[in-house]
Protein backbone atom coordinates (compact mmCIF):
# COMPACT_ATOMS: atom_id res chain seq x y z
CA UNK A 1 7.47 -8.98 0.92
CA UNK A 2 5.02 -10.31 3.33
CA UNK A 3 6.31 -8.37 5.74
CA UNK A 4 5.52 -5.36 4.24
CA UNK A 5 2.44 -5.73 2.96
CA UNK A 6 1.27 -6.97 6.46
CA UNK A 7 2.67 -3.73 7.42
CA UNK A 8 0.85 -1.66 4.89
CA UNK A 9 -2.66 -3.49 5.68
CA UNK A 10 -2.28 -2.24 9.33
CA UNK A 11 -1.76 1.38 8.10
CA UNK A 12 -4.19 1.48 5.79
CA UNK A 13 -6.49 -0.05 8.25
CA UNK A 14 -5.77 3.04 10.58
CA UNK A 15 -5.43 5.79 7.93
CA UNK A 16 -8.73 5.26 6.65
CA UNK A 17 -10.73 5.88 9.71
CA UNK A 18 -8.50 9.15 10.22
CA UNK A 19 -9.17 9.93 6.27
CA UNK A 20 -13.20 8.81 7.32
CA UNK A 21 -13.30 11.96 9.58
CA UNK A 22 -11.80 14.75 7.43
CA UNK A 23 -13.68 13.89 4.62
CA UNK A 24 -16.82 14.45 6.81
CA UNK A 25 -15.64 17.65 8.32
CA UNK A 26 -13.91 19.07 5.39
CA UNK A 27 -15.96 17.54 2.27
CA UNK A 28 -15.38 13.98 1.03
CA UNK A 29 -14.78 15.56 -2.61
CA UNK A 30 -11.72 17.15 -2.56
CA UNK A 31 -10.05 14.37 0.22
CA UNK A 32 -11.06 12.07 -1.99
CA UNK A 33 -8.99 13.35 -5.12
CA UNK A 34 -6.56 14.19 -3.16
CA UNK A 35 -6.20 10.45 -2.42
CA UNK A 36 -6.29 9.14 -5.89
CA UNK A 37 -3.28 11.46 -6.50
CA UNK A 38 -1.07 10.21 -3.36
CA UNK A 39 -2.08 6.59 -4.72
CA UNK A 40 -1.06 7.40 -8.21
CA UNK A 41 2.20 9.04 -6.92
CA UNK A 42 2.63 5.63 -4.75
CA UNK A 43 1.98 3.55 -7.14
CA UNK A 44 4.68 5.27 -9.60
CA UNK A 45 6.96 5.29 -6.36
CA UNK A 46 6.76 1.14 -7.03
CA UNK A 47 9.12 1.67 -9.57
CA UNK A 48 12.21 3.18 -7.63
CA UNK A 49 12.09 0.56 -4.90
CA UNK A 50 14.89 -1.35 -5.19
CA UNK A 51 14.79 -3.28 -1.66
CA UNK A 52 13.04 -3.65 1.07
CA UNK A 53 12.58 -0.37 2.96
CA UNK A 54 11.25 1.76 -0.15
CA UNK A 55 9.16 -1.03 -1.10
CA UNK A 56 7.44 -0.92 2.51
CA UNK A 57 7.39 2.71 2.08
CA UNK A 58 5.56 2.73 -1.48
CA UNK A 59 3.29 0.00 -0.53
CA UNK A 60 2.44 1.82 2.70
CA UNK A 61 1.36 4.97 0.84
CA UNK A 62 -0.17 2.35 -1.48
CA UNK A 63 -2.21 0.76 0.55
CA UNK A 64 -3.04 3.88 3.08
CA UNK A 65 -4.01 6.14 -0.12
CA UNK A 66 -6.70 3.42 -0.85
CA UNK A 67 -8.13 2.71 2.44
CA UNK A 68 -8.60 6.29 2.83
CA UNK A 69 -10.08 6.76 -1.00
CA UNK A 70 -12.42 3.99 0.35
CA UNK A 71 -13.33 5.79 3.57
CA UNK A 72 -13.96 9.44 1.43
CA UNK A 73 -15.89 7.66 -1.28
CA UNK A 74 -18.91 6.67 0.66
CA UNK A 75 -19.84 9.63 1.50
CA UNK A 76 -19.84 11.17 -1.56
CA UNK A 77 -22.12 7.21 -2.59
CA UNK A 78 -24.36 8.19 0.57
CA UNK A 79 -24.80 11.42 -0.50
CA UNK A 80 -25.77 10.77 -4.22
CA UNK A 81 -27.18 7.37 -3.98
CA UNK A 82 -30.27 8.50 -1.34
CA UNK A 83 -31.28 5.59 0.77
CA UNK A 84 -31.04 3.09 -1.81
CA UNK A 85 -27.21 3.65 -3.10
């Protein structure tokens, strides 16, 4: 289990500055529903793993879905929130 997560953190650690990037070229709105849906599919997904290899899988998208919700989110804070968000 620790295995996987530590393999999930390192995704989701690269995924979000990918993520980062399209939300600022294509708009952080729409990338960031799209990632509350993938994590919200993932997080269902938690329910067929039944060892180890779909667990890694659904934690990965997991995991990745929130780093990148994280990295499309503060734009859309930036952009709302003025220079005191």
């Amino acid at each position: 289990m620790g295995l996987g997560l530590g393999i999930a953190g390192v995704l989701s650690l690269a995924v979000g500055v990918g993520v980062g990037h399209l939300a600022d070229r294509r708009g952080a709105r729409g990338v960031y529903a799209a990632t509350l849906l993938v994590q919200a599919l993932a997080t269902a997904g938690f329910m067929l793993a039944d060892s180890f290899w779909p667990f890694v899988v659904a934690v990965c998208a997991a995991t990745g879905a929130k780093g990148a919700g994280l990295a499309a989110r503060s734009p859309i804070i930036r952009h709302y929130g003025g220079s005191r968000p």
